[in-house]
N, C-alpha and C. Protein backbone atom coordinates (compact mmCIF):
# COMPACT_ATOMS: atom_id res chain seq x y z
N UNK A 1 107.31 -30.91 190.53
CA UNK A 1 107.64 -30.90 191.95
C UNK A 1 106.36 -30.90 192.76
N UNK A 2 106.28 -31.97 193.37
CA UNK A 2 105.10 -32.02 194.94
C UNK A 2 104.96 -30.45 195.20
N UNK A 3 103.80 -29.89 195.90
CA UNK A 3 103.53 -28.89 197.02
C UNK A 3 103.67 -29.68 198.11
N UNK A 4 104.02 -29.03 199.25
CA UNK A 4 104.06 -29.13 200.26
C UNK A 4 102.63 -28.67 201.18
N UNK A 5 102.56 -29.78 201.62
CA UNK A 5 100.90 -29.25 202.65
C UNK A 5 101.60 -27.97 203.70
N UNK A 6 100.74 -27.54 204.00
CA UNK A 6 100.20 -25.95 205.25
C UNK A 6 101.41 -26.79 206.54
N UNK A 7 101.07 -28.56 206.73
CA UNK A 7 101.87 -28.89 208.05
C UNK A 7 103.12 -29.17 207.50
N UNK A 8 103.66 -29.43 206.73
CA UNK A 8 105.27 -29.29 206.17
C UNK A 8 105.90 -28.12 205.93
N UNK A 9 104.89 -27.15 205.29
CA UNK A 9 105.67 -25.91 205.31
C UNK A 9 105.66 -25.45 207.11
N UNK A 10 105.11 -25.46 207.38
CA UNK A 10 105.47 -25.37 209.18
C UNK A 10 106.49 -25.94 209.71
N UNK A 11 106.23 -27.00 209.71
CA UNK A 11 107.95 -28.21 210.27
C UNK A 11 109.21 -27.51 209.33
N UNK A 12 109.29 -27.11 207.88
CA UNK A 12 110.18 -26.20 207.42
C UNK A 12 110.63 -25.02 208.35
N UNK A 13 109.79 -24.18 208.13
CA UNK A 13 110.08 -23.22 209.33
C UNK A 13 110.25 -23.21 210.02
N UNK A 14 110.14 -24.12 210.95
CA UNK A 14 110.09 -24.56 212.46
C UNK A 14 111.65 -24.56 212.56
N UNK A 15 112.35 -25.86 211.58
CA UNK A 15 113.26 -26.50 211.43
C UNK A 15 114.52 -24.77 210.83
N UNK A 16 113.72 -24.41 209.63
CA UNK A 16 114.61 -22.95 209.72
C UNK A 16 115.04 -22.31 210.84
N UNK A 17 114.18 -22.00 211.66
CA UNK A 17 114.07 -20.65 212.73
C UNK A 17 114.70 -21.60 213.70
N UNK A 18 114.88 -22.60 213.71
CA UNK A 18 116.13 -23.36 215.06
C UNK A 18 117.18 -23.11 214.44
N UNK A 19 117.52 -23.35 212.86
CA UNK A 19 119.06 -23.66 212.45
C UNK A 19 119.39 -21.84 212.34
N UNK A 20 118.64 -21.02 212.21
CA UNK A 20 118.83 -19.74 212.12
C UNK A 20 119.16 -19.11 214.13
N UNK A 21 118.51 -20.09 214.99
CA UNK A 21 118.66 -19.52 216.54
C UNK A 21 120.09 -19.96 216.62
N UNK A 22 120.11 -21.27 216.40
CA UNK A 22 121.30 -22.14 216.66
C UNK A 22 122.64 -21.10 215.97
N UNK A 23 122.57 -20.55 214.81
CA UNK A 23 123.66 -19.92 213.95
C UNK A 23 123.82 -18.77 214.79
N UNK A 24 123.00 -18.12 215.35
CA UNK A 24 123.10 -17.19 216.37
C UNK A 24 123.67 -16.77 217.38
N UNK A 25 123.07 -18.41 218.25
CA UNK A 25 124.15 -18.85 219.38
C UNK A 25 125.46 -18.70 219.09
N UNK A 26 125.71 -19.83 217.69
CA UNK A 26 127.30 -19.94 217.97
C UNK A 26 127.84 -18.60 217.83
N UNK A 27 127.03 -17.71 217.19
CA UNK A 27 128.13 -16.42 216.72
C UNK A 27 128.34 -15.58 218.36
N UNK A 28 127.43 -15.51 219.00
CA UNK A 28 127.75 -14.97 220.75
C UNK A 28 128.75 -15.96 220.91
N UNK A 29 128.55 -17.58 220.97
CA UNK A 29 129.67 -17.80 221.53
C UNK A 29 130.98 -17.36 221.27
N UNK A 30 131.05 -17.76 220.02
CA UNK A 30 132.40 -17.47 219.38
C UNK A 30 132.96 -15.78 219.89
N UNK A 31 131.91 -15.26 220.06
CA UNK A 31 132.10 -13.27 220.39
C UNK A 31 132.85 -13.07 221.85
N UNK A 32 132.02 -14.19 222.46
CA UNK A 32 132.57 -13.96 223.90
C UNK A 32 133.86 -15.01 224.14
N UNK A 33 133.99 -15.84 223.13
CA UNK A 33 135.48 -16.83 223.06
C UNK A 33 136.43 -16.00 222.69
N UNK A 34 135.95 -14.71 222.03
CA UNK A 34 137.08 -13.83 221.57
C UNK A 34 137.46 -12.97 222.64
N UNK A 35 136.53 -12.50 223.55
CA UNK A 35 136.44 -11.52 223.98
C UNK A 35 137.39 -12.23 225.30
N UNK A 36 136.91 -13.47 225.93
CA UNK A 36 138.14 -14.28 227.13
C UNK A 36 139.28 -14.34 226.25
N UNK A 37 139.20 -14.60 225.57
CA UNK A 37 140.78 -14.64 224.67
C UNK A 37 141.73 -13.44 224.75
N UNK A 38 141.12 -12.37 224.58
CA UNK A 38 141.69 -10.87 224.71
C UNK A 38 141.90 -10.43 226.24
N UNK A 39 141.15 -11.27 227.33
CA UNK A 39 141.35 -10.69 228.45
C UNK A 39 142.41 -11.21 228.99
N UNK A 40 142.48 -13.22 228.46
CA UNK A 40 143.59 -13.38 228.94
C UNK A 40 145.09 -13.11 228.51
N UNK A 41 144.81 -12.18 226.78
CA UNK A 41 146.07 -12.11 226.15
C UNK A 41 146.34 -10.67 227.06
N UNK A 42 145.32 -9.98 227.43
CA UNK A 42 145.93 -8.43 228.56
C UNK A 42 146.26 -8.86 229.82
N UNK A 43 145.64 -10.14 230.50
CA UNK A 43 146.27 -10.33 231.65
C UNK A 43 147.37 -11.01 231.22
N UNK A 44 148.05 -11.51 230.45
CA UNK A 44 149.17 -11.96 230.21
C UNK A 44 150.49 -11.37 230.06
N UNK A 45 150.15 -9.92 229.20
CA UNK A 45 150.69 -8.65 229.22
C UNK A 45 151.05 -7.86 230.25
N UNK A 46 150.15 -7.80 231.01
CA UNK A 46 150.17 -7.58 232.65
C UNK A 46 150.90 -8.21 233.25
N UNK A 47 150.77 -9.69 232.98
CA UNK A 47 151.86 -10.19 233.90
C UNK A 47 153.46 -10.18 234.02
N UNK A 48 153.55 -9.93 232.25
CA UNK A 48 154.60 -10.25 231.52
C UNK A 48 155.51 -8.57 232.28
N UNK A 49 154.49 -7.65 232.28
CA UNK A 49 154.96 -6.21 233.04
C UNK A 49 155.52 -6.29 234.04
N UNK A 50 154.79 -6.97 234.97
CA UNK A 50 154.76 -7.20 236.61
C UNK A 50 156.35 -7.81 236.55
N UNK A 51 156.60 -8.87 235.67
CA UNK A 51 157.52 -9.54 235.78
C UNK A 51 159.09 -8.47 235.41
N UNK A 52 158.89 -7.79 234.30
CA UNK A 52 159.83 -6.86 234.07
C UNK A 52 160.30 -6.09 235.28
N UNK A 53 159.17 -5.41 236.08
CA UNK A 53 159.03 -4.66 236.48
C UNK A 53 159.75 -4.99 237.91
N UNK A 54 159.68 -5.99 238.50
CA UNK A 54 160.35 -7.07 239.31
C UNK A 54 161.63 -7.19 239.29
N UNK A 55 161.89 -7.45 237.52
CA UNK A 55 163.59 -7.82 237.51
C UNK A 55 164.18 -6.49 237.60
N UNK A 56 163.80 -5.44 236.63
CA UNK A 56 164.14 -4.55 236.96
C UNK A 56 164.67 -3.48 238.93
N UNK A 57 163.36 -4.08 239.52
CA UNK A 57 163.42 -3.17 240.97
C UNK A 57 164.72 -4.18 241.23
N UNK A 58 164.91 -5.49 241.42
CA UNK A 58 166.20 -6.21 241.81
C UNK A 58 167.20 -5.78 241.11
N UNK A 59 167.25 -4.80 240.01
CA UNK A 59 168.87 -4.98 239.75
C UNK A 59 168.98 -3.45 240.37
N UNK A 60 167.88 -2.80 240.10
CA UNK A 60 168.17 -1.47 241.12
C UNK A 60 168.76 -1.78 242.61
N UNK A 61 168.22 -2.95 243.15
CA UNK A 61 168.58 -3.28 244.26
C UNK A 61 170.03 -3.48 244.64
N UNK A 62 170.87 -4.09 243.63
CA UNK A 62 171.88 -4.66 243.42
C UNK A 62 173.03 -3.53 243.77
């Protein structure tokens, strides 16, 4: 197997430490895709309340 010169093992690393930033990124993204996901599954819950809560005061009304 070849050695690699001092400037390839650099461009290696270089090329590591992006695909290692990049793996990073996506994992925040994905953290905070979870995290809107959960806010809109509680505002949904919320709404789904509001809505009960609605039919309910109308049949009291009734």
């Amino acid at each position: 197997m070849m050695e690699l010169t001092r400037r390839e093992k650099e461009k290696a690393d270089t090329i590591a430490g992006t695909i290692k930033h990049m793996v990073a990124q996506d994992q925040r993204i994905r953290q905070l895709e979870d995290i809107v996901q959960g806010v809109k599954d509680a505002k949904g819950i919320q709404d789904f309340e509001v809505v009960q809560l609605q039919a309910l005061k109308m049949e009291e009304e009734r």
